[in-house]
N, C-alpha and C. Protein backbone atom coordinates (compact mmCIF):
# COMPACT_ATOMS: atom_id res chain seq x y z
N UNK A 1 14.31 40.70 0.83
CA UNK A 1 13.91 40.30 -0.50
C UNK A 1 13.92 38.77 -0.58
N UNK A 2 13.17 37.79 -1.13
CA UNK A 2 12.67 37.02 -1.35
C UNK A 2 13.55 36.91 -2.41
N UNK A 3 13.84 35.06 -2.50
CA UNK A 3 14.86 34.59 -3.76
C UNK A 3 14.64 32.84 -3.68
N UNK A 4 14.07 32.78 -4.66
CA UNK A 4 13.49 30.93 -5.16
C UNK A 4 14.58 30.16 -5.77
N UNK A 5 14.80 29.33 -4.81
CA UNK A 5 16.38 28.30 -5.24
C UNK A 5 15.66 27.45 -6.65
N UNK A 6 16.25 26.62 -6.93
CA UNK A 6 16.54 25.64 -8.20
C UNK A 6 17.78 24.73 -8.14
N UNK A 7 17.03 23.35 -8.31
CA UNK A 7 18.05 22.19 -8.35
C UNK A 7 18.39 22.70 -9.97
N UNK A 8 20.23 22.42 -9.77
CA UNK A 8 21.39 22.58 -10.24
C UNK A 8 20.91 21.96 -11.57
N UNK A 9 20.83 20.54 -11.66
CA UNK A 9 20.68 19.84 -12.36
C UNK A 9 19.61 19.70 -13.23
N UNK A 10 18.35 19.47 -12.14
CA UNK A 10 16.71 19.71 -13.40
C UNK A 10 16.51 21.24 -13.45
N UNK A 11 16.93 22.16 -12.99
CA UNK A 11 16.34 23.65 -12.32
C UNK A 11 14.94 23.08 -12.33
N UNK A 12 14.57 22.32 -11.48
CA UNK A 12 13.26 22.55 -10.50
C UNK A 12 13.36 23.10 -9.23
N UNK A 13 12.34 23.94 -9.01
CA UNK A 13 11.86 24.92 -7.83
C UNK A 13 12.27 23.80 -7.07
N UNK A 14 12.84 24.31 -5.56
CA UNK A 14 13.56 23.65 -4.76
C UNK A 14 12.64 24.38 -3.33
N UNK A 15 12.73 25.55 -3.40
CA UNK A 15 12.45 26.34 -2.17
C UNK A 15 12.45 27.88 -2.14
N UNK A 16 12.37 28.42 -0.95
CA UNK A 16 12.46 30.20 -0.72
C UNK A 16 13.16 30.11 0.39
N UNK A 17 13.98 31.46 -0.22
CA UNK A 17 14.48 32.30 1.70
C UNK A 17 14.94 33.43 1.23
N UNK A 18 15.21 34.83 2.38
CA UNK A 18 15.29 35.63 2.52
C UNK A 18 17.13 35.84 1.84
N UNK A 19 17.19 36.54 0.94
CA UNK A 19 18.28 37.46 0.23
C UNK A 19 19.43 37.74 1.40
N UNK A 20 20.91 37.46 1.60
CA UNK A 20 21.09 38.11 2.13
C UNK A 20 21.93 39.82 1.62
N UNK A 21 21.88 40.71 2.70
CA UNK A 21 22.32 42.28 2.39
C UNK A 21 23.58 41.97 1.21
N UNK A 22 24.01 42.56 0.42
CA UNK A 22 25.40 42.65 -0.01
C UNK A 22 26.13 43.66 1.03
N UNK A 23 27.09 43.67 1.57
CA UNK A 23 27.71 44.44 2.27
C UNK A 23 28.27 45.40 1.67
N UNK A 24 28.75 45.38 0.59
CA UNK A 24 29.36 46.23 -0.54
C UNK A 24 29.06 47.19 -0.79
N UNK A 25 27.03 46.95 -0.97
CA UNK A 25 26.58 47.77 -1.71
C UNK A 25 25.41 47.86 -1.17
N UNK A 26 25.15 49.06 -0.26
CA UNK A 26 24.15 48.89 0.87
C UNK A 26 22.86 49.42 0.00
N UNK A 27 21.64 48.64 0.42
CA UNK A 27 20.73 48.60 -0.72
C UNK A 27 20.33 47.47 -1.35
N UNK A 28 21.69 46.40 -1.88
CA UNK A 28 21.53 45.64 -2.45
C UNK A 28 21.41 44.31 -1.77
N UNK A 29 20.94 43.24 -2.15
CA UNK A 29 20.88 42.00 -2.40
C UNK A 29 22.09 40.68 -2.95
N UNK A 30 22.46 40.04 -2.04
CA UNK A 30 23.14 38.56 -3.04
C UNK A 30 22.65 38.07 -3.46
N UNK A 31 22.56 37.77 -4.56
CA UNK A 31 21.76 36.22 -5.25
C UNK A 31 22.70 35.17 -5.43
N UNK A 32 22.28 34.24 -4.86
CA UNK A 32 23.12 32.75 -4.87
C UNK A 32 23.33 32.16 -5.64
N UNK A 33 24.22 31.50 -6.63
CA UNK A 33 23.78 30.53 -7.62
C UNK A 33 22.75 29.54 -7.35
N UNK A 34 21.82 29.57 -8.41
CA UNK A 34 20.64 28.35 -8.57
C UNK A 34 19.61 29.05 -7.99
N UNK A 35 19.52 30.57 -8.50
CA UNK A 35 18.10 31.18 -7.78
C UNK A 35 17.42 32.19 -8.04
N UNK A 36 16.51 32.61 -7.88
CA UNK A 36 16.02 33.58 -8.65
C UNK A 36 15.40 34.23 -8.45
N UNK A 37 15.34 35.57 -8.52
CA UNK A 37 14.02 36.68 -7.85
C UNK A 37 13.01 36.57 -8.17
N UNK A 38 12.75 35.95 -9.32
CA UNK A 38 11.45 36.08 -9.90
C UNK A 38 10.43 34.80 -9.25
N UNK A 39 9.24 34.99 -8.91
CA UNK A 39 8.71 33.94 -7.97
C UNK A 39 8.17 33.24 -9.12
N UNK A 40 8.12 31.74 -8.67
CA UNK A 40 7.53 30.33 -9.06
C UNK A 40 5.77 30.45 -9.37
N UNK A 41 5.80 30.05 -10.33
CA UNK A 41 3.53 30.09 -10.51
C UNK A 41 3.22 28.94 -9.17
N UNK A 42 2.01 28.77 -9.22
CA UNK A 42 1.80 28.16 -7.93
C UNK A 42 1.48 26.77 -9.07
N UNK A 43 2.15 25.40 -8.52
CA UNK A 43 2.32 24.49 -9.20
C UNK A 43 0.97 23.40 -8.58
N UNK A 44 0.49 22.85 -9.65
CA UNK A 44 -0.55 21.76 -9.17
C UNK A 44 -0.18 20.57 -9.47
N UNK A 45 -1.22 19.69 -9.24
CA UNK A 45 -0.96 17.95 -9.31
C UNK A 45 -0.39 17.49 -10.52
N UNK A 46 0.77 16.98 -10.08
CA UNK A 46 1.70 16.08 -11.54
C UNK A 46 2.18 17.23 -12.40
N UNK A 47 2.77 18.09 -11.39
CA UNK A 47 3.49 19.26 -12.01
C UNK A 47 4.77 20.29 -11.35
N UNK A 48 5.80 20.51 -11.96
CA UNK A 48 6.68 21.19 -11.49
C UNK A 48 6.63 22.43 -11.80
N UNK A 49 7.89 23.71 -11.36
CA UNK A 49 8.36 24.18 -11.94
C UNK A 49 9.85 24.48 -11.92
N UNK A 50 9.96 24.49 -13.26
CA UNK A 50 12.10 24.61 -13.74
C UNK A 50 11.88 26.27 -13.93
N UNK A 51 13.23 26.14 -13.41
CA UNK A 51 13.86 28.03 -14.71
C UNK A 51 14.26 27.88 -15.47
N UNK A 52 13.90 28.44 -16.58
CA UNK A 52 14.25 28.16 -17.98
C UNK A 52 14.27 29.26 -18.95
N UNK A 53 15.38 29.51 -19.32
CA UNK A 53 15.36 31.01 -19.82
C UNK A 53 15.06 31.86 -19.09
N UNK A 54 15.56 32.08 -18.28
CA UNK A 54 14.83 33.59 -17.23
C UNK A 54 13.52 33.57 -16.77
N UNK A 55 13.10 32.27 -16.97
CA UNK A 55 11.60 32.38 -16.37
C UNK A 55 11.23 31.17 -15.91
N UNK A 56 10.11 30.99 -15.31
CA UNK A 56 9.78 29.73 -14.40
C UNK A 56 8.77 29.50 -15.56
N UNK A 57 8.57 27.88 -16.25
CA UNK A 57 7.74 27.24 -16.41
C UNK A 57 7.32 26.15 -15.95
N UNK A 58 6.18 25.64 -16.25
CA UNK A 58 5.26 24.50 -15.52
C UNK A 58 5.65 23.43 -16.79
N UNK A 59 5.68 22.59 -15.88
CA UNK A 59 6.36 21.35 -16.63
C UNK A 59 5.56 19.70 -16.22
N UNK A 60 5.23 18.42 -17.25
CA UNK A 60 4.52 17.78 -15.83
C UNK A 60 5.86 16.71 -14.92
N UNK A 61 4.97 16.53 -14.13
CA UNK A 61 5.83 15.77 -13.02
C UNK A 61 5.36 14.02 -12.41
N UNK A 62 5.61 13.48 -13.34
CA UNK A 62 4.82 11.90 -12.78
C UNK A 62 6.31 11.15 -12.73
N UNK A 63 7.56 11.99 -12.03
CA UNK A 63 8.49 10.86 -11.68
C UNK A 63 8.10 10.10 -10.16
N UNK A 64 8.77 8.87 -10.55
CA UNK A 64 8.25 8.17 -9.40
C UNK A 64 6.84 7.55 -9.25
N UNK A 65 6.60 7.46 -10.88
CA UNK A 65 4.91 6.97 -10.67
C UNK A 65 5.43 6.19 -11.93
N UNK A 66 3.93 4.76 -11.81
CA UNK A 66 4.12 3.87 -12.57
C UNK A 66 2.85 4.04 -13.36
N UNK A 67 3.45 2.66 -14.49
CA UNK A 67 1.91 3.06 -15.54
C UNK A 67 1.87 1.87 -15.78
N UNK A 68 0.50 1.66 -16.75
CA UNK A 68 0.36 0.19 -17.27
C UNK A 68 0.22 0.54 -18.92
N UNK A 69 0.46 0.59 -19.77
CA UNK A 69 0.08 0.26 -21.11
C UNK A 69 -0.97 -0.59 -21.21
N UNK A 70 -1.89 -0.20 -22.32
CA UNK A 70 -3.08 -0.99 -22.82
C UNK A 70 -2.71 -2.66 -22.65
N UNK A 71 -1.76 -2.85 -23.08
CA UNK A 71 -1.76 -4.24 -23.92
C UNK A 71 -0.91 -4.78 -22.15
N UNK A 72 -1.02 -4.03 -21.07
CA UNK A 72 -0.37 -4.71 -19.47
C UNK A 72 1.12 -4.25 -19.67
N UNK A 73 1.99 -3.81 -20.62
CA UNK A 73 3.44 -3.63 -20.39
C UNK A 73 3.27 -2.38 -19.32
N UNK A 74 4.23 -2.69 -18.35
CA UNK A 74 4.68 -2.00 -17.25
C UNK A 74 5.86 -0.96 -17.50
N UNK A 75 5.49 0.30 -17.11
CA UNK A 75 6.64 0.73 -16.86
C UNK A 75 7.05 1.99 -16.10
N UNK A 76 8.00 2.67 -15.82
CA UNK A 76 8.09 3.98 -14.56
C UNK A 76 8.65 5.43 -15.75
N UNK A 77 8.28 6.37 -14.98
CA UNK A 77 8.33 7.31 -15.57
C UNK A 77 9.17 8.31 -13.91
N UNK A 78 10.55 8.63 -14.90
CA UNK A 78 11.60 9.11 -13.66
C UNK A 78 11.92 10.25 -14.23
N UNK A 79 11.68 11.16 -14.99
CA UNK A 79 12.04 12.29 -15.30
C UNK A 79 11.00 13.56 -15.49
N UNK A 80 10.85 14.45 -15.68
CA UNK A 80 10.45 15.59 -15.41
C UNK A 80 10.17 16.11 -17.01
N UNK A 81 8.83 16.15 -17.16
CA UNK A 81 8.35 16.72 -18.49
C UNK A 81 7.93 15.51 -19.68
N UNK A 82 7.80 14.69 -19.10
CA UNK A 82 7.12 13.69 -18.94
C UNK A 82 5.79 12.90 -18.85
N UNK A 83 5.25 12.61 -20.01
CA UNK A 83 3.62 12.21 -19.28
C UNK A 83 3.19 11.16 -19.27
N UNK A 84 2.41 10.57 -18.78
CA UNK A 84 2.13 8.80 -19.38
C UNK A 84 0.78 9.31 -20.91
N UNK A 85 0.34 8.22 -21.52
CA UNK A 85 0.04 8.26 -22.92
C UNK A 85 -1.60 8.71 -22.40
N UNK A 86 -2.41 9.17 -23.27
CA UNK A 86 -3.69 9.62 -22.65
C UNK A 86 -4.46 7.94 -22.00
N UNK A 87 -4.30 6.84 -23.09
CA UNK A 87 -4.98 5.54 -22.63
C UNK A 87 -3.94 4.41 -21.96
N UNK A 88 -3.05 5.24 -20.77
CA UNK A 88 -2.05 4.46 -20.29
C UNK A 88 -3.00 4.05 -18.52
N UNK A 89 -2.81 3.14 -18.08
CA UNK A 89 -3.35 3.45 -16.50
C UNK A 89 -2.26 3.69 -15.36
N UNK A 90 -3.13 4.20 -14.10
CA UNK A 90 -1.82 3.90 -13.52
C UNK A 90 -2.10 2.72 -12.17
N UNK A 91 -2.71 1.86 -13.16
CA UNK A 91 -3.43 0.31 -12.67
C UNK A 91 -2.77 -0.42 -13.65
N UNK A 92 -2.91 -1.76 -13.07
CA UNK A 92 -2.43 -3.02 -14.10
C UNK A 92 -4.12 -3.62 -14.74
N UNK A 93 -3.96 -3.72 -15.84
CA UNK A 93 -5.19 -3.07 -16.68
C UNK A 93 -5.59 -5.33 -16.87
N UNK A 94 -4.58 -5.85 -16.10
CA UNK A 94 -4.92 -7.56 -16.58
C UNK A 94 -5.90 -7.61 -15.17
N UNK A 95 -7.13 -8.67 -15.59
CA UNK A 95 -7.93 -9.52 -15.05
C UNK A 95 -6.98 -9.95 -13.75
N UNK A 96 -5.63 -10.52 -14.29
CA UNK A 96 -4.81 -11.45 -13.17
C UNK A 96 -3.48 -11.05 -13.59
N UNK A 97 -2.64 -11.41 -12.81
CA UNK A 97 -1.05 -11.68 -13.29
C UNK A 97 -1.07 -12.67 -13.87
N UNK A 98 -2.18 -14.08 -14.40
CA UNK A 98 -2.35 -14.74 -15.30
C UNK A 98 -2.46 -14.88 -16.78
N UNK A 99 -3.21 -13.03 -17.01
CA UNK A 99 -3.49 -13.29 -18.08
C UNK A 99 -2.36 -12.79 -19.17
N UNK A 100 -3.09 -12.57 -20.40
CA UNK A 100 -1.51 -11.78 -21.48
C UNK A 100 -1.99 -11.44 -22.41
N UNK A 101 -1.64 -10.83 -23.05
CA UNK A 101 -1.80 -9.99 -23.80
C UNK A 101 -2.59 -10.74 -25.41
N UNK A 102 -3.13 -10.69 -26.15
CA UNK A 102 -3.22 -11.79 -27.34
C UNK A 102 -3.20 -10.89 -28.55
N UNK A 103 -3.11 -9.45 -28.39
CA UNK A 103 -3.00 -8.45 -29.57
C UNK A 103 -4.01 -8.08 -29.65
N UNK A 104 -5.30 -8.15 -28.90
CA UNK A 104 -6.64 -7.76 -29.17
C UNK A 104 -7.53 -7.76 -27.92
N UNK A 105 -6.80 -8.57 -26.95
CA UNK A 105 -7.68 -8.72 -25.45
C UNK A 105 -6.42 -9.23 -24.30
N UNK A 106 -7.44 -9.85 -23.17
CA UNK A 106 -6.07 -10.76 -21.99
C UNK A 106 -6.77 -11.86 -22.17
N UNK A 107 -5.95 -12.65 -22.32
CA UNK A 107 -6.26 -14.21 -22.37
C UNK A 107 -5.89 -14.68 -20.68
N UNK A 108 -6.83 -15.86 -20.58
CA UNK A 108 -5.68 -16.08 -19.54
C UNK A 108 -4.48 -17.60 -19.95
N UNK A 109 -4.05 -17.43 -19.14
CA UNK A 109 -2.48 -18.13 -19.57
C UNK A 109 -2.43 -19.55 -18.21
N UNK A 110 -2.78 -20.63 -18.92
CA UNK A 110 -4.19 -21.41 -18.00
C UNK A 110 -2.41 -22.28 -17.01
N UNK A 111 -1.44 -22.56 -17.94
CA UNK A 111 -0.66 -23.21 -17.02
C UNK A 111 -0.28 -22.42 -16.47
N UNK A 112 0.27 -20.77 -16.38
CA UNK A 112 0.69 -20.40 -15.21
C UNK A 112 -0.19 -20.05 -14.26
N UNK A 113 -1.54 -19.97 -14.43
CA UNK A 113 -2.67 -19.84 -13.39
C UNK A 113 -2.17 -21.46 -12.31
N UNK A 114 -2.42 -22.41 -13.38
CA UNK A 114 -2.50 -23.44 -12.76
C UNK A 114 -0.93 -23.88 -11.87
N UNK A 115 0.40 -23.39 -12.35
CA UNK A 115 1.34 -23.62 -11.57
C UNK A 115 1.58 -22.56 -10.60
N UNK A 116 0.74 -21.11 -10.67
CA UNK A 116 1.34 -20.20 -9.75
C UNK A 116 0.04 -20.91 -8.54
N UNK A 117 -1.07 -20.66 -8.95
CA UNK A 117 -2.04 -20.95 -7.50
C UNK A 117 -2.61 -21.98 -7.45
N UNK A 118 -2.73 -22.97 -8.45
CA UNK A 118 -3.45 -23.94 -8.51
C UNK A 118 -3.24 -25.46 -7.51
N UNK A 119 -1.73 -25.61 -8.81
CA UNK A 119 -0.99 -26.82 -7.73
C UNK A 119 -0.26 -26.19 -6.80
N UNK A 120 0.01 -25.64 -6.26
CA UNK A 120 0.69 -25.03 -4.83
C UNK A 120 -0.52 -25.49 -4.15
N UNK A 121 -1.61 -24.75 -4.08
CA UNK A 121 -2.64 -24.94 -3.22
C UNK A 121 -3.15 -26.59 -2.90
N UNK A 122 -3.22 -26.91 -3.98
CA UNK A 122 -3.17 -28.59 -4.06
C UNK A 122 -2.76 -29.44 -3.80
N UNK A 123 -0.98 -29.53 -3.83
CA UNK A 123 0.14 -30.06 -3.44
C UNK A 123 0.06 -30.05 -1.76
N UNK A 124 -0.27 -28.81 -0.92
CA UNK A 124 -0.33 -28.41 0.18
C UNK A 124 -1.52 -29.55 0.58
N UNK A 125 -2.90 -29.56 0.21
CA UNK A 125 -3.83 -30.13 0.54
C UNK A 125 -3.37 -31.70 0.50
N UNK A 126 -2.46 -32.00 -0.44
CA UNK A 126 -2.54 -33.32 -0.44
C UNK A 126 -1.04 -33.97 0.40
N UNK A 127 -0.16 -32.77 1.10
CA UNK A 127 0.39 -33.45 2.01
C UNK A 127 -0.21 -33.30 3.32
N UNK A 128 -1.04 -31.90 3.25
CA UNK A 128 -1.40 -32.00 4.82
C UNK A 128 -2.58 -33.52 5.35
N UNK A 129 -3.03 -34.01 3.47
CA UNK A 129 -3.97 -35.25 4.22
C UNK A 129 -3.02 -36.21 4.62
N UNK A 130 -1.81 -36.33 3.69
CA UNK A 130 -1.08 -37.81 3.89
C UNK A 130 -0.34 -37.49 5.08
N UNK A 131 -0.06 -36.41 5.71
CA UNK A 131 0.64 -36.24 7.16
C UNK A 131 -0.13 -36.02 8.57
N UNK A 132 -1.52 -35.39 7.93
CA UNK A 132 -2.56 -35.12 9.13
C UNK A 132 -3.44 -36.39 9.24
N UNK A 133 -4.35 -36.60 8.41
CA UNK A 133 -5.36 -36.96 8.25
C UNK A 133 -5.08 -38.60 7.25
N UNK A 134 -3.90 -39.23 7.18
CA UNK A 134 -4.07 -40.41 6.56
C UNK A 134 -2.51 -40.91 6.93
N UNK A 135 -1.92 -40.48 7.77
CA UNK A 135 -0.94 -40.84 8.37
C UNK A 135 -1.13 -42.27 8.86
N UNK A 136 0.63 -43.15 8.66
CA UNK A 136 0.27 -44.56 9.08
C UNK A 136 -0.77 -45.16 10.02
N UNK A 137 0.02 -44.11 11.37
CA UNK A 137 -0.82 -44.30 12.25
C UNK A 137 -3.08 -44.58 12.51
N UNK A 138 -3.48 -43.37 11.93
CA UNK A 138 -4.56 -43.17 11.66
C UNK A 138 -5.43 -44.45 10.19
N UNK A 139 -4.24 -44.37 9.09
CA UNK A 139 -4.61 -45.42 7.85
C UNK A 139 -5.01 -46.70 8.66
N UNK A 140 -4.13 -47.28 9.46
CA UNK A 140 -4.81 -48.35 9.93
C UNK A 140 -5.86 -48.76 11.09
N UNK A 141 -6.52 -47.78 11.83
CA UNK A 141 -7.42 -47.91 12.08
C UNK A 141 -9.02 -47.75 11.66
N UNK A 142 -9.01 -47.51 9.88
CA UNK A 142 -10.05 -46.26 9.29
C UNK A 142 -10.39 -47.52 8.63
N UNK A 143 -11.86 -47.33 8.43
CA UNK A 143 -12.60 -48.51 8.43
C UNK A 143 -12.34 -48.52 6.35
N UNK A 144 -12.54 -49.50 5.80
CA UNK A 144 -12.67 -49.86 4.75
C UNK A 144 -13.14 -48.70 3.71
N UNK A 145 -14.20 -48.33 4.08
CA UNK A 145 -15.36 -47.03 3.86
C UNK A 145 -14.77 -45.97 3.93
N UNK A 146 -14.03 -45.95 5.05
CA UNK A 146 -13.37 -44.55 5.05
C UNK A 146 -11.98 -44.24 4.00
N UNK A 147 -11.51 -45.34 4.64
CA UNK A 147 -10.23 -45.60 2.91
C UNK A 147 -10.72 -45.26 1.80
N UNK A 148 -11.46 -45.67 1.30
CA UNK A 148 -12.03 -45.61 0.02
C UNK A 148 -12.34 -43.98 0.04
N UNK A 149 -13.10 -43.49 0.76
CA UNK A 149 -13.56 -41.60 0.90
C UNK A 149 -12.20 -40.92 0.34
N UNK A 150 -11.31 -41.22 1.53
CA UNK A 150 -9.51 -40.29 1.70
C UNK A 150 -9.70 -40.55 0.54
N UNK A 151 -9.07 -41.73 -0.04
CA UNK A 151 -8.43 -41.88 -1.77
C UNK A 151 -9.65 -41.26 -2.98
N UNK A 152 -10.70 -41.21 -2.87
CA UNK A 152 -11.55 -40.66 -3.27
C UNK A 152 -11.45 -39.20 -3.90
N UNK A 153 -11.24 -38.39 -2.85
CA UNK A 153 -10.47 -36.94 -2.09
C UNK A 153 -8.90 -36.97 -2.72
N UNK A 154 -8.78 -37.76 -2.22
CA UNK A 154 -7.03 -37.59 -3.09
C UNK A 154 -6.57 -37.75 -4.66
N UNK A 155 -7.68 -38.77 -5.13
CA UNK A 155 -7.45 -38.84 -6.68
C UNK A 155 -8.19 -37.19 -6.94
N UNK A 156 -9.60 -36.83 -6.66
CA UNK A 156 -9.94 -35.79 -6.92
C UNK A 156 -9.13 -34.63 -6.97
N UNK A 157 -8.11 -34.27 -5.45
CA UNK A 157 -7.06 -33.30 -5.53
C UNK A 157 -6.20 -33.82 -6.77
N UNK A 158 -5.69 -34.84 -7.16
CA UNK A 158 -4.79 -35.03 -8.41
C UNK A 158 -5.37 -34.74 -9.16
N UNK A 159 -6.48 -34.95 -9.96
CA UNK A 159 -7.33 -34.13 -11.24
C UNK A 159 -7.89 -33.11 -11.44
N UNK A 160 -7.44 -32.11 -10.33
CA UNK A 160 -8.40 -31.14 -10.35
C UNK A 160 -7.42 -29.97 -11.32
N UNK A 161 -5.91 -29.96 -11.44
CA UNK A 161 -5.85 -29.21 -12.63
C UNK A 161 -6.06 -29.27 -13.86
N UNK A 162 -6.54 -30.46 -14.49
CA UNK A 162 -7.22 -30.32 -15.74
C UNK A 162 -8.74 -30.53 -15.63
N UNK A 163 -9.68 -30.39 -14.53
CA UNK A 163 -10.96 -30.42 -14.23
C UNK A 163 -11.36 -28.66 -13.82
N UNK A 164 -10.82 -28.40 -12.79
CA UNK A 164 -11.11 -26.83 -12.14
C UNK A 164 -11.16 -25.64 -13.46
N UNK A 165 -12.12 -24.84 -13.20
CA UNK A 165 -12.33 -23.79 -14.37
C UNK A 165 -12.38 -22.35 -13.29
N UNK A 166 -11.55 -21.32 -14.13
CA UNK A 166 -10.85 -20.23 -13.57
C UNK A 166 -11.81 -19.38 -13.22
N UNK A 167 -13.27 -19.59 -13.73
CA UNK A 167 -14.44 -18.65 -13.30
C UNK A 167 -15.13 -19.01 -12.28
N UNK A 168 -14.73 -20.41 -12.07
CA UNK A 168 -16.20 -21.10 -10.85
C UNK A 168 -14.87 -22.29 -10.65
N UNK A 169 -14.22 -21.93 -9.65
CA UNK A 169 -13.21 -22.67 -9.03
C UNK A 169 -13.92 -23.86 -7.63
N UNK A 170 -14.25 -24.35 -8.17
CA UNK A 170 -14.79 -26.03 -7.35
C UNK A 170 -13.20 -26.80 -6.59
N UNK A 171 -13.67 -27.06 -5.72
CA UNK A 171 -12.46 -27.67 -4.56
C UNK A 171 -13.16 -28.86 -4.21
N UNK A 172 -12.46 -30.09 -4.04
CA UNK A 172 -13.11 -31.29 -4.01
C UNK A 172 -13.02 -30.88 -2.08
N UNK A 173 -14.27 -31.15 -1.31
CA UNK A 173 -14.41 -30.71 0.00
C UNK A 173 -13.80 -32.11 0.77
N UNK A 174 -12.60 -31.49 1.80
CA UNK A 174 -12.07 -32.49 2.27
C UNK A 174 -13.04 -33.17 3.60
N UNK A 175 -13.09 -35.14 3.63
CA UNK A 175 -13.80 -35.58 4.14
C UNK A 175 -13.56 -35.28 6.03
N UNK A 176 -14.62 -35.42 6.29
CA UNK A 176 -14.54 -35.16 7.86
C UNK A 176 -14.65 -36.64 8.59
């Protein structure tokens, strides 16, 4: 005889195995605590089943899955019977990790664009010129013309966070 376990705690379907004999009472069956003769429905996507009252119901199951709320709030869903909201995703519903919320759309949120990728990227460009490419060594052999280009290039990398626009991102092209 066939007997369907259940966690203790959620009684969700756990598993099957074979009854063993009662010795007692030849004929009969043990049933274990946390189990049940009666078999489990066959369970589908984002769904369990508990015993509950003497019977197995279908319950949903999105623990361990994340969601996004309309407006980008994040959050996890760890319990059993459980659903996310019909207009929840289970995507981050912002343009960027830039943008935010404004009560009606995503804005974007222009200084942390500009301090998470902007000047990092920039800062980088403008030591690798003053250590690669304009190092003592090299500064004084570079003709007049060429001085003038580097610093050119370098004031440009300094203005480019209040110049650069988040749709059509322009990079001042470093001189060769």
């Amino acid at each position: 005889m066939k007997i369907y376990h259940y966690d203790p705690k959620t009684k969700e379907y756990t598993g099957e195995s074979n009854a063993n004999p009662d010795p007692l009472e030849p004929g009969s069956f043990l049933q274990p605590p946390f189990s049940a003769r009666l078999k489990p429905p066959a369970i589908g996507n984002n769904q369990a089943a508990i015993f509950q009252g003497g019977t197995w119901i279908l319950v949903a199951d999105y623990r361990r899955s994340t969601w996004w709320k309309k407006d980008g709030t994040k959050y996890a869903i760890n319990d059993l019977g459980i659903s996310p909201e019909p207009t929840d995703t289970d995507y981050d519903p912002r343009p960027s990790v830039y943008h935010v919320w404004s009560g009606t759309q995503f804005i974007l949120d222009r200084e942390s664009w500009l301090n998470g990728e902007i000047r990092p990227r920039r800062n980088g460009l403008l030591n690798e010129t003053d250590t690669v490419y304009c190092n003592a060594e090299r500064w004084e052999s570079m003709t007049t013309e060429a001085k003038q280009i580097w610093k050119t290039y370098k004031q440009n990398l300094r203005d480019l966070p209040a110049a650069i626009d988040y749709s059509n991102q322009v990079w001042p092209a470093r001189p060769v």
